[in-house]
Protein backbone atom coordinates (compact mmCIF):
# COMPACT_ATOMS: atom_id res chain seq x y z
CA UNK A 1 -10.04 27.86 16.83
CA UNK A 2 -11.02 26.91 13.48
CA UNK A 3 -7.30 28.35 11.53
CA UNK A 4 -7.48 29.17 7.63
CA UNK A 5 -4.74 28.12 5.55
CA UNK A 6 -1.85 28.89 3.22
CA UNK A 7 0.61 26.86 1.10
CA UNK A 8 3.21 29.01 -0.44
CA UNK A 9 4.46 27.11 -3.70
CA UNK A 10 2.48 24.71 -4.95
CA UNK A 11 4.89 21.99 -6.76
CA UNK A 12 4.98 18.62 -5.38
CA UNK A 13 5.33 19.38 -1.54
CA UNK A 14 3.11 22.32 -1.97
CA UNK A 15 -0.24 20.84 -4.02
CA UNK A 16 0.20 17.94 -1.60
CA UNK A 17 0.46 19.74 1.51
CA UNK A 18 -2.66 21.76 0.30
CA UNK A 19 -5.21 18.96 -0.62
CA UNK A 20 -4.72 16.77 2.30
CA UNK A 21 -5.27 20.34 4.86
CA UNK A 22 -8.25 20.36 2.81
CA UNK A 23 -9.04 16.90 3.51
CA UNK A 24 -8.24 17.32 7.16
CA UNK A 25 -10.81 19.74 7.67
CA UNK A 26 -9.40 23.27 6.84
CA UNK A 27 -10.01 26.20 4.14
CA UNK A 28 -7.13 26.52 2.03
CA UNK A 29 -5.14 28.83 -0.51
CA UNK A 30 -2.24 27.74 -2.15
CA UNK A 31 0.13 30.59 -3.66
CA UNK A 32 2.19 30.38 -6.61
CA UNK A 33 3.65 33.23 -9.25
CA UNK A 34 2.69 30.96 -12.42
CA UNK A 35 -0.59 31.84 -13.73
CA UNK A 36 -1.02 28.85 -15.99
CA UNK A 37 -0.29 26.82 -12.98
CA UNK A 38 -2.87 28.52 -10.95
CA UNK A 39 -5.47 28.06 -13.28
CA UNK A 40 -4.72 24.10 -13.94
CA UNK A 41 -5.20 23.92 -10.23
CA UNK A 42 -8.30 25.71 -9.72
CA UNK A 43 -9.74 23.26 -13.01
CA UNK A 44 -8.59 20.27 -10.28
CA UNK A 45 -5.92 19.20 -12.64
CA UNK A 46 -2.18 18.40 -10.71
CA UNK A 47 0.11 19.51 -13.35
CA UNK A 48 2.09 16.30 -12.27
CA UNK A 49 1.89 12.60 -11.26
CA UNK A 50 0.60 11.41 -7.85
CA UNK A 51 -1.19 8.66 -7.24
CA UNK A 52 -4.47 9.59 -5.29
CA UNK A 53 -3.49 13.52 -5.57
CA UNK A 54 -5.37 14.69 -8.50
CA UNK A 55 -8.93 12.78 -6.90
CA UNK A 56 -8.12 14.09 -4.10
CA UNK A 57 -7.91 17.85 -4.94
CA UNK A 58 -10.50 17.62 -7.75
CA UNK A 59 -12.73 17.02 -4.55
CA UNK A 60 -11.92 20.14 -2.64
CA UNK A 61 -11.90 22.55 -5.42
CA UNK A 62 -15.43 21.46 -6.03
CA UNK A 63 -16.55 21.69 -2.50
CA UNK A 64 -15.09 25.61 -2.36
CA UNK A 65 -12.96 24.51 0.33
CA UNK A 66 -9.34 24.41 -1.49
CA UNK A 67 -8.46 27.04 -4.29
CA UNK A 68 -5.42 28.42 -5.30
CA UNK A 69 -4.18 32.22 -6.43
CA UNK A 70 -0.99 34.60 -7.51
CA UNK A 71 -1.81 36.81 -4.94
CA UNK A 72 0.26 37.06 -1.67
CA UNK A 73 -2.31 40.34 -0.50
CA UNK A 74 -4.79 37.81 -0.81
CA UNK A 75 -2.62 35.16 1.05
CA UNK A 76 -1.76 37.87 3.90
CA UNK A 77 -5.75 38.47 4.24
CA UNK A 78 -6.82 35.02 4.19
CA UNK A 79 -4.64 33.33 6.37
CA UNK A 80 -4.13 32.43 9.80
CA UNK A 81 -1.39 29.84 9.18
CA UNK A 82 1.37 29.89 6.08
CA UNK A 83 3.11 27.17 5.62
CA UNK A 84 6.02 27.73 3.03
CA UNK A 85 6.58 25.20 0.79
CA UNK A 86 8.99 26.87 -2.10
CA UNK A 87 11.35 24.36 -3.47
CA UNK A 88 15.24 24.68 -2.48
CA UNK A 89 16.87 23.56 -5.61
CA UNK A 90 20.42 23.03 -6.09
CA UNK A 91 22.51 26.17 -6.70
CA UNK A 92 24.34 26.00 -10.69
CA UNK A 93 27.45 25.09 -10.77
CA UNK A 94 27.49 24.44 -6.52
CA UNK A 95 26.75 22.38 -3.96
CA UNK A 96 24.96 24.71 -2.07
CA UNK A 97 21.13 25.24 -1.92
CA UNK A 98 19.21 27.92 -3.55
CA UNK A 99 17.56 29.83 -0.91
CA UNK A 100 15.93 32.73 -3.17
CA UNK A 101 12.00 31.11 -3.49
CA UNK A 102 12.07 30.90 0.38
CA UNK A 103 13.58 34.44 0.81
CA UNK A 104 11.29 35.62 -1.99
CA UNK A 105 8.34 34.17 -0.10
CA UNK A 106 8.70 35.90 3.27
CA UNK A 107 9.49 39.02 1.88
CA UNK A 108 6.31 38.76 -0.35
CA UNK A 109 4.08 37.94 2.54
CA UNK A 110 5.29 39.34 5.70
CA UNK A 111 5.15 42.94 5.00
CA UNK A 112 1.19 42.71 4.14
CA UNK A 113 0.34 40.46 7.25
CA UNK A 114 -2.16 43.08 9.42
CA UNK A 115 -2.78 40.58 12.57
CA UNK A 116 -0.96 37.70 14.43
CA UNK A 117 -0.04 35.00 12.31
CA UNK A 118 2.09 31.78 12.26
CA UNK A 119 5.01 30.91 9.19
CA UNK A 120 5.34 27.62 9.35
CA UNK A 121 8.65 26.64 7.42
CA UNK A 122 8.21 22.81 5.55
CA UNK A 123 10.88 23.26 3.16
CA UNK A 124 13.79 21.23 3.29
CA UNK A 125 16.82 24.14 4.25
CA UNK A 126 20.59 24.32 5.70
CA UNK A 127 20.64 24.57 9.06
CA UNK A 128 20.10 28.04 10.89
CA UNK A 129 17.64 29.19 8.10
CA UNK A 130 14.78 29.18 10.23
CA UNK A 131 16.92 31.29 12.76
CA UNK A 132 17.81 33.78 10.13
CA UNK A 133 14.39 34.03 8.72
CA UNK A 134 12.74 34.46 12.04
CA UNK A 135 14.84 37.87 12.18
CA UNK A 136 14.19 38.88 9.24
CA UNK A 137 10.35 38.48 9.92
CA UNK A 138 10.54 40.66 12.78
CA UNK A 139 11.96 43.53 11.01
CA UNK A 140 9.31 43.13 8.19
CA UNK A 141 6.17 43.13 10.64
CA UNK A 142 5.92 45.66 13.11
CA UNK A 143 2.23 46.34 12.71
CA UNK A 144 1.66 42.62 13.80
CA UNK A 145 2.94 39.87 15.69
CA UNK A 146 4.05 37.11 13.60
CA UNK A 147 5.67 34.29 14.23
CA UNK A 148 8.21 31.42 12.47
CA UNK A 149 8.06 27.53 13.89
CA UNK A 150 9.99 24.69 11.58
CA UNK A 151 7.98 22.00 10.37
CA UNK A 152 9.95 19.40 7.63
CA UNK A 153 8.22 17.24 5.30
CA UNK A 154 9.01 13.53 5.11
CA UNK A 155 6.81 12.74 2.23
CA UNK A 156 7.87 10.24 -0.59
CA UNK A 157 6.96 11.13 -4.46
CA UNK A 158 4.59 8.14 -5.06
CA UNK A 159 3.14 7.96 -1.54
CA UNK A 160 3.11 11.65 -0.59
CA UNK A 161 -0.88 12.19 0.04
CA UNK A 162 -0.53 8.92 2.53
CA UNK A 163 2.69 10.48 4.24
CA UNK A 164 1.16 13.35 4.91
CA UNK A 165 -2.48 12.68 6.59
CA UNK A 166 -0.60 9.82 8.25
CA UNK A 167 2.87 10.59 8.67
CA UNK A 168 4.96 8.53 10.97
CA UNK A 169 6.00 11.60 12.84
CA UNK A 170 5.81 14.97 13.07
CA UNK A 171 8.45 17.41 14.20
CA UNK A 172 7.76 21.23 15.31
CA UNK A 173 10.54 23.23 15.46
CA UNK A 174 9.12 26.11 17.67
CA UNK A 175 10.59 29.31 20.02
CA UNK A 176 7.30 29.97 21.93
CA UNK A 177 4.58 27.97 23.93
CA UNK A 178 2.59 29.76 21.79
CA UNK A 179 3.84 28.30 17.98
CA UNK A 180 3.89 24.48 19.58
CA UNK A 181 -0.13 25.03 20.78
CA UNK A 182 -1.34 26.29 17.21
CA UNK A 183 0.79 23.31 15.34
CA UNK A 184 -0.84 20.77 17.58
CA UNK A 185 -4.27 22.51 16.94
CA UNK A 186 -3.73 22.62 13.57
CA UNK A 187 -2.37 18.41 13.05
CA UNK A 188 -4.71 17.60 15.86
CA UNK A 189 -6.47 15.27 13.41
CA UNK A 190 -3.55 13.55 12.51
CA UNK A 191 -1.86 13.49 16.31
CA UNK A 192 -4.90 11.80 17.51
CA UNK A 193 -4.83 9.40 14.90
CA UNK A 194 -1.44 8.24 16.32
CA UNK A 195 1.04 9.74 14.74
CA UNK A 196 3.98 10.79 17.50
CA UNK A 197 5.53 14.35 17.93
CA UNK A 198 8.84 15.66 18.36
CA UNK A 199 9.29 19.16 19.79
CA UNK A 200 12.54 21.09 19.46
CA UNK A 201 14.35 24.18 18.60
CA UNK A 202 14.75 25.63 14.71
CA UNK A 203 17.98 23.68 14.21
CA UNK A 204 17.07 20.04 15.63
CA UNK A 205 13.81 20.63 13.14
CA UNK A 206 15.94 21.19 9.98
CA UNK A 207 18.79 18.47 11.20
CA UNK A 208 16.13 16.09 11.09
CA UNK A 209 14.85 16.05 7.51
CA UNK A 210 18.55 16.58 5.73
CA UNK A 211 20.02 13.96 8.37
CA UNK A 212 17.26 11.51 7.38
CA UNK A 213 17.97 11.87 4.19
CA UNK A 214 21.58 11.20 4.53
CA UNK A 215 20.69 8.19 6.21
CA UNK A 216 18.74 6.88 3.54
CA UNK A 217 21.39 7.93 0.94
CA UNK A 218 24.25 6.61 2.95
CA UNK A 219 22.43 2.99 3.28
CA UNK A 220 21.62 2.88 -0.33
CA UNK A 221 25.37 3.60 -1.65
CA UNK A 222 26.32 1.14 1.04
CA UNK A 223 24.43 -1.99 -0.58
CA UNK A 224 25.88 -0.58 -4.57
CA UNK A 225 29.28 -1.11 -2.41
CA UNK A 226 28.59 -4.35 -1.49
CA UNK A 227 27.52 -5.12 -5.00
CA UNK A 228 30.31 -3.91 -6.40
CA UNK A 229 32.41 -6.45 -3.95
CA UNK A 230 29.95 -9.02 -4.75
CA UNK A 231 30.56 -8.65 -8.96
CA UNK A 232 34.38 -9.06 -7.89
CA UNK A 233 33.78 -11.91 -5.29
CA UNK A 234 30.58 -14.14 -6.95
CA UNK A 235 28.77 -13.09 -4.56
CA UNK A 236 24.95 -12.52 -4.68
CA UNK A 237 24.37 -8.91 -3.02
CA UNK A 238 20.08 -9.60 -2.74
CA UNK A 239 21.00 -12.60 -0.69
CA UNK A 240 23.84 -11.03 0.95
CA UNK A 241 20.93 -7.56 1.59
CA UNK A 242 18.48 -10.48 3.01
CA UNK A 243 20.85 -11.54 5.07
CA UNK A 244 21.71 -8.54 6.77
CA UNK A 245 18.48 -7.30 6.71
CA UNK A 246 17.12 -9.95 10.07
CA UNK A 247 19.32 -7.74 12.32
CA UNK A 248 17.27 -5.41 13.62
CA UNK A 249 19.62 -2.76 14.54
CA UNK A 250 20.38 -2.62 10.46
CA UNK A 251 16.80 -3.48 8.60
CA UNK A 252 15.76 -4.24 5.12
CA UNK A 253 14.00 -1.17 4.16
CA UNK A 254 16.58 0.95 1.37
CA UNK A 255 19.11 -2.16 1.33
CA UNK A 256 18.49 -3.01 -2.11
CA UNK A 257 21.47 -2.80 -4.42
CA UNK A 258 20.66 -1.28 -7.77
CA UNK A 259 20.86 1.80 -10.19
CA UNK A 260 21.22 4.18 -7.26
CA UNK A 261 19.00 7.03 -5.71
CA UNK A 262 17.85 10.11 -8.34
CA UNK A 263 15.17 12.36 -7.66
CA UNK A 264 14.82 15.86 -6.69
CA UNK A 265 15.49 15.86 -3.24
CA UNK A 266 17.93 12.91 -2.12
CA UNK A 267 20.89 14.20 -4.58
CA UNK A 268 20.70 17.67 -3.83
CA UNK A 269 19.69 17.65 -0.15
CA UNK A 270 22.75 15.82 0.53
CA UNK A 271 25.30 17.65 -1.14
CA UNK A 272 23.67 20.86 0.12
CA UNK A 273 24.06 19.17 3.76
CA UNK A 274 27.95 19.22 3.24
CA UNK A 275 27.70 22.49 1.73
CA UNK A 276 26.24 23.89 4.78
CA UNK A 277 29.10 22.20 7.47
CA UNK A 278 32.03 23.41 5.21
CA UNK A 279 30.18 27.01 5.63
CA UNK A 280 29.96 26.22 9.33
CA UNK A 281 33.48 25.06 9.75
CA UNK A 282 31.88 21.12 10.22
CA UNK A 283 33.25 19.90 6.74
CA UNK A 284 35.16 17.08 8.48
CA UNK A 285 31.76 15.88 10.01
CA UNK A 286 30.05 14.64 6.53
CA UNK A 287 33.12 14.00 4.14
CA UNK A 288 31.79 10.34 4.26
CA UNK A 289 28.65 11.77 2.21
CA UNK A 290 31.00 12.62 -0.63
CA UNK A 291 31.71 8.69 -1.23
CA UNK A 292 28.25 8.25 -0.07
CA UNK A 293 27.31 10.43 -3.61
CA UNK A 294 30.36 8.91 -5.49
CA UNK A 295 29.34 4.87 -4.98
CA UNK A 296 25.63 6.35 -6.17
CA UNK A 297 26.96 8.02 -9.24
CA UNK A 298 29.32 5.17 -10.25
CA UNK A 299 26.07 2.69 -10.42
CA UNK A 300 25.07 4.64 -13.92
CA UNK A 301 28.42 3.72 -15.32
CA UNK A 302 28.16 0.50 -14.04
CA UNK A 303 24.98 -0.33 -15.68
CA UNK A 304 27.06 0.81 -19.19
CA UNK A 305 29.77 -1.30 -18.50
CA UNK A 306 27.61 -4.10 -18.42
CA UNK A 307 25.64 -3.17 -21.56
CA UNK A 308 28.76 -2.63 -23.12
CA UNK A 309 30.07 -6.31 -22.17
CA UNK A 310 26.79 -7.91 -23.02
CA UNK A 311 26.64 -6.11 -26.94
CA UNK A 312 30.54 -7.11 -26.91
CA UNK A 313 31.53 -3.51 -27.13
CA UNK A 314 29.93 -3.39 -30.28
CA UNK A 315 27.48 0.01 -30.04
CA UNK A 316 26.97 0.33 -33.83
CA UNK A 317 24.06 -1.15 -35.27
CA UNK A 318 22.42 -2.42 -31.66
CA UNK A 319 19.04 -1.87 -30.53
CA UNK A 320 18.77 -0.61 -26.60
CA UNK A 321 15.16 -0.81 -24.64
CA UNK A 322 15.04 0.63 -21.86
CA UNK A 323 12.76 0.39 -19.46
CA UNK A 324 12.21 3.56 -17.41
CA UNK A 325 12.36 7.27 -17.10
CA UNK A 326 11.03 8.32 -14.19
CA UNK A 327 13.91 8.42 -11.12
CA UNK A 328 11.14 5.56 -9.48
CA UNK A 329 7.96 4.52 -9.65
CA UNK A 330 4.41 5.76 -9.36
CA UNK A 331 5.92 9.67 -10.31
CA UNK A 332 6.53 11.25 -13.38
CA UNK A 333 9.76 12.45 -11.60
CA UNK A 334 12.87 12.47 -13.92
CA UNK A 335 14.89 14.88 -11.83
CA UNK A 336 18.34 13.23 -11.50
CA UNK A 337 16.46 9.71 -12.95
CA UNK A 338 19.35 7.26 -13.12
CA UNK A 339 17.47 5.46 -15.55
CA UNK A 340 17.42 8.68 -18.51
CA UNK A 341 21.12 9.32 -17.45
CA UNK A 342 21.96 5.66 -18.43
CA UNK A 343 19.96 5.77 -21.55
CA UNK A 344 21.48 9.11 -22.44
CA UNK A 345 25.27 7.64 -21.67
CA UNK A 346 24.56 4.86 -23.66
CA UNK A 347 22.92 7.00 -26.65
CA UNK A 348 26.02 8.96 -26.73
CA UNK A 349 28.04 5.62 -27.22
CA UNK A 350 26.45 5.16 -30.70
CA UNK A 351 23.53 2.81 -29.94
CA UNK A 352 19.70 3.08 -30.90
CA UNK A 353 17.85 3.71 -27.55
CA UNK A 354 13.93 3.65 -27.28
CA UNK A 355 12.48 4.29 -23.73
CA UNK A 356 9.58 3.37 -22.36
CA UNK A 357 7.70 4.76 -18.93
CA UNK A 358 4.21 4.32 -18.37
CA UNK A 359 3.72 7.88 -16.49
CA UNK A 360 7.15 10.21 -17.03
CA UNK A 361 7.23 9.97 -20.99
CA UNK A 362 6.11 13.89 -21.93
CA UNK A 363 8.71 14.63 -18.92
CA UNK A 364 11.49 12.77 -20.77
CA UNK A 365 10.81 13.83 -24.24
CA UNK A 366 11.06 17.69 -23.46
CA UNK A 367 14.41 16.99 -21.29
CA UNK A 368 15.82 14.61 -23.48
CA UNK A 369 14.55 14.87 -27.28
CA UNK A 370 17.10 13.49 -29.16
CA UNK A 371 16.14 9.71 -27.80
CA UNK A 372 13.36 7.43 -29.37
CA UNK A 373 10.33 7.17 -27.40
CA UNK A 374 8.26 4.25 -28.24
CA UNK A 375 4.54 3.64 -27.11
CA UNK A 376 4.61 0.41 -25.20
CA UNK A 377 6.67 -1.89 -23.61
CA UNK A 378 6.88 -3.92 -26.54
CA UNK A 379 7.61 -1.06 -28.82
CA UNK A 380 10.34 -0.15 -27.19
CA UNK A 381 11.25 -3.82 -27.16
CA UNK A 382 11.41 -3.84 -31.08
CA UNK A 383 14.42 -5.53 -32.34
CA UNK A 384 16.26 -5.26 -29.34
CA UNK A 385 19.43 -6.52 -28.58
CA UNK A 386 19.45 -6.44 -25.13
CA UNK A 387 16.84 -5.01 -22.61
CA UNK A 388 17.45 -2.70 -19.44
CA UNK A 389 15.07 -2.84 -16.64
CA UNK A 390 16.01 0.92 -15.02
CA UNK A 391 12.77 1.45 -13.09
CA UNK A 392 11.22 -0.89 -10.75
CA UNK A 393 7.49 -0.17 -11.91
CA UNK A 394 4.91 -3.29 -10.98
CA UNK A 395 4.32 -3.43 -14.79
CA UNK A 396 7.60 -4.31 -15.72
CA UNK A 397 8.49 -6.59 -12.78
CA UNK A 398 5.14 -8.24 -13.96
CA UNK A 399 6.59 -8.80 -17.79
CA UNK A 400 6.29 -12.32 -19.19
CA UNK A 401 9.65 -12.94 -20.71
CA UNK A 402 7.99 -15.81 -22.74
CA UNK A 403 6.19 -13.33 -24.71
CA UNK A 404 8.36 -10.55 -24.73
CA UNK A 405 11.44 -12.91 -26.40
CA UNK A 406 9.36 -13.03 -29.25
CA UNK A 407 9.66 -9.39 -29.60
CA UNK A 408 13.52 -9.11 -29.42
CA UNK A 409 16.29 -9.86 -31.87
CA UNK A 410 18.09 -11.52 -28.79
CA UNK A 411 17.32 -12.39 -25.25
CA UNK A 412 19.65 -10.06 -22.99
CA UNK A 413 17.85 -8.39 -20.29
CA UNK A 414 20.03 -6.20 -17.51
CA UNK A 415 18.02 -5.50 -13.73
CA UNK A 416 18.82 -2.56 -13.14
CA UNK A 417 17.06 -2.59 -9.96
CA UNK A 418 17.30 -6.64 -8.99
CA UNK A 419 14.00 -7.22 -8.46
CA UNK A 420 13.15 -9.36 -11.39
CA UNK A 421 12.70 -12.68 -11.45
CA UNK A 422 15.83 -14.28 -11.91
CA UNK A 423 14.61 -18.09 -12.43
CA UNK A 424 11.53 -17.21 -14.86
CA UNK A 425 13.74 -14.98 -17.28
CA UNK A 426 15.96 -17.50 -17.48
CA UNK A 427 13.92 -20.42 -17.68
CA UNK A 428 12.03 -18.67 -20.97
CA UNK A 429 16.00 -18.58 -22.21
CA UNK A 430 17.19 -14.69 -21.07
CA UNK A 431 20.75 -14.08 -20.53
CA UNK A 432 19.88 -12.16 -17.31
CA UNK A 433 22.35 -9.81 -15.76
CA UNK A 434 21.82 -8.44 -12.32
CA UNK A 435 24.14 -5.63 -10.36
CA UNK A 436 25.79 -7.34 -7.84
CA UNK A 437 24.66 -10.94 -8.81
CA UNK A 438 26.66 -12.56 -10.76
């Protein structure tokens, strides 16, 4: 059966999820309440960065195949298969998720749905949403069977549109031989292109994604320990990462010590993850994650403390360039960015701050206005006193520190992220200051 297509919310996840479908074959309609965002999307324009996105949906908007509306009766009529892809931001002022866009969303669509269809849940949500949600769709369809399956992204800002026509698994969440034969229908392209499957029940599906994350979280916060032992100690924490990194049962993927995870899913997933087992009487299981969130928090202060010991606690009167704004590279992300946090910290300490990012500067200028903004790398460079490298983009790890010293008023840089070259910044006379390498 040839299956038409939905994508409800059309932010990152969303416009992603909705050009590669289109790419894989499929007609598609993505949803969203914003006009103005609706209408950027049906020009082809992705009203944020990702590489190989914009191309990519430019394409399918031209062929007729992809388009985009504010219309969930148009939705209900169109589509075969929804997939819901509403973000689940951080509740204010709690650790918990906000679950209103996805509750909004089913009770938009449901009641107008007029023949079978499958909701197919891609959000990342506590655990025993998809439960609650699949009773909640049964009271609002009785003129038509529809059914809920659970579905989680794994795709990472920066390499989304290759994570998802070639992700390196896919997990369907599903109640009925029914909702496991239309998902592989529907990702049959991608299945048979290689990519394995996992079928389980509704809570296994959402464990997966906010339990990978975790994991990820919980091995970068345990590397910024190790640095922090390794500042005390002499240590070098990259060797010390390399090291452990030939055991297989540990890996060197996420083991880099740094700045710390940001971002608009890592942070909040994980403290809505503890959240959720203090609601389900589990809070014992995940108290590690609240050290986990600590170590990654402390790295921002740490990077001040070592600006502050480099300028010899002397703020007044010194020139910071930073280097950075986006949370990491190749996005225009600056949810949670360590890197604007740090800058902001040290702007409040007294010092002149100009930032630099080579894709998240309109981003950072309407969150955080009151810092100077400069043009270039060697703009923001201007007269510094020291330089902080707070985002590991290829064009700054690719800096000649031979010409950029003539730039500066002295040659301090901090790594932020460890992953310059230590021997060539010093050899073209940088103090260089690493985290975790002393």
């Amino acid at each position: 059966m040839s299956y038409r297509i939905t994508v409800l919310g059309t932010g990152y996840l969303g416009a992603t999820h909705a050009a590669c479908m289109a790419e894989l074959g499929y007609e598609v309609l993505g949803v969203d309440l914003e006009p103005a965002k609706v209408a950027s999307l049906n020009d082809g324009h992705v009203p944020f960065f990702e590489p190989e996105l914009e191309p990519l949906l430019r394409k399918h908007v031209e062929s007729g195949r992809l388009r985009f509306t504010t219309s969930y009766e148009e939705a209900a009529e169109f589509g075969d298969v929804h997939f819901l892809c509403v973000g689940t931001p951080q509740r204010d002022g709690e650790y918990a998720a906000d679950m209103s866009y996805v509750d909004s969303a089913i009770e938009s669509l449901v009641p107008l749905l007029t023949r079978p269809a499958l909701i197919v849940g891609k959000s990342t949500v506590p655990v025993g949403t998809a439960s609650r949600l699949a009773d909640r769709i049964a009271e609002l369809a009785p003129a038509a069977p529809v059914e809920l399956a659970w579905s989680p992204e794994f795709t990472r800002e920066g390499l989304a549109v290759e994570d998802t026509l070639r992700p390196n698994r896919l997990v369907f969440g599903v109640r009925s031989e029914y909702a496991e034969k239309v998902l592989r229908e529907v990702f049959a392209p991608v299945i048979d292109a290689g990519s394995p499957v996992v079928v389980c029940d509704y809570a296994t599906a959402e464990l997966v994604k906010v339990g990978a994350n975790s994991f990820l979280a919980t091995k970068i916060s345990y590397i910024n320990a190790m640095a922090e032992l390794c500042d005390t100690t002499g240590a070098d924490v990259t060797l010390l990462a390399d090291a452990l990194g030939h055991d297989e049962r540990i890996g060197r993927q996420f083991l880099n010590a740094g700045l710390g995870y940001g971002g608009g899913c890592l942070p909040k997933d994980l403290r809505a993850f503890m959240a959720r087992a203090g609601e389900l009487g589990a809070e014992e299981a995940l108290t590690f994650l609240r050290e986990v969130d600590a170590i990654n928090m402390r790295r921002r202060q740490k990077v001040v403390d070592v600006t502050a010991d480099v300028l010899g606690n002397q703020w007044i009167g010194k020139r910071v360039a930073v280097l950075g704004a986006a949370f990491k590279p190749n996005t225009d992300d600056i949810r949670d960015s360590p890197a604007l946090n740090v800058a902001g910290r040290i702007h409040l300490h007294g010092a002149a701050v100009s930032v630099y990012d080579p894709k998240a500067m309109d981003n950072a200028r309407r969150s955080f206005p009151t810092l100077r903004y400069a043009d270039s790398v060697m703009d923001a460079c201007q007269g510094a006193h020291v330089v902080l490298h707070l985002t590991a983009w290829q064009e700054f790890r690719e800096l000649d520190p031979a010409v950029l010293a003539k730039t500066v008023a002295t040659r301090n840089v901090i790594d932020g992220q460890n992953c310059l070259d230590r021997p060539t910044w010093r050899r073209a006379g940088w103090h260089y200051r690493g985290l975790g390498r002393s």
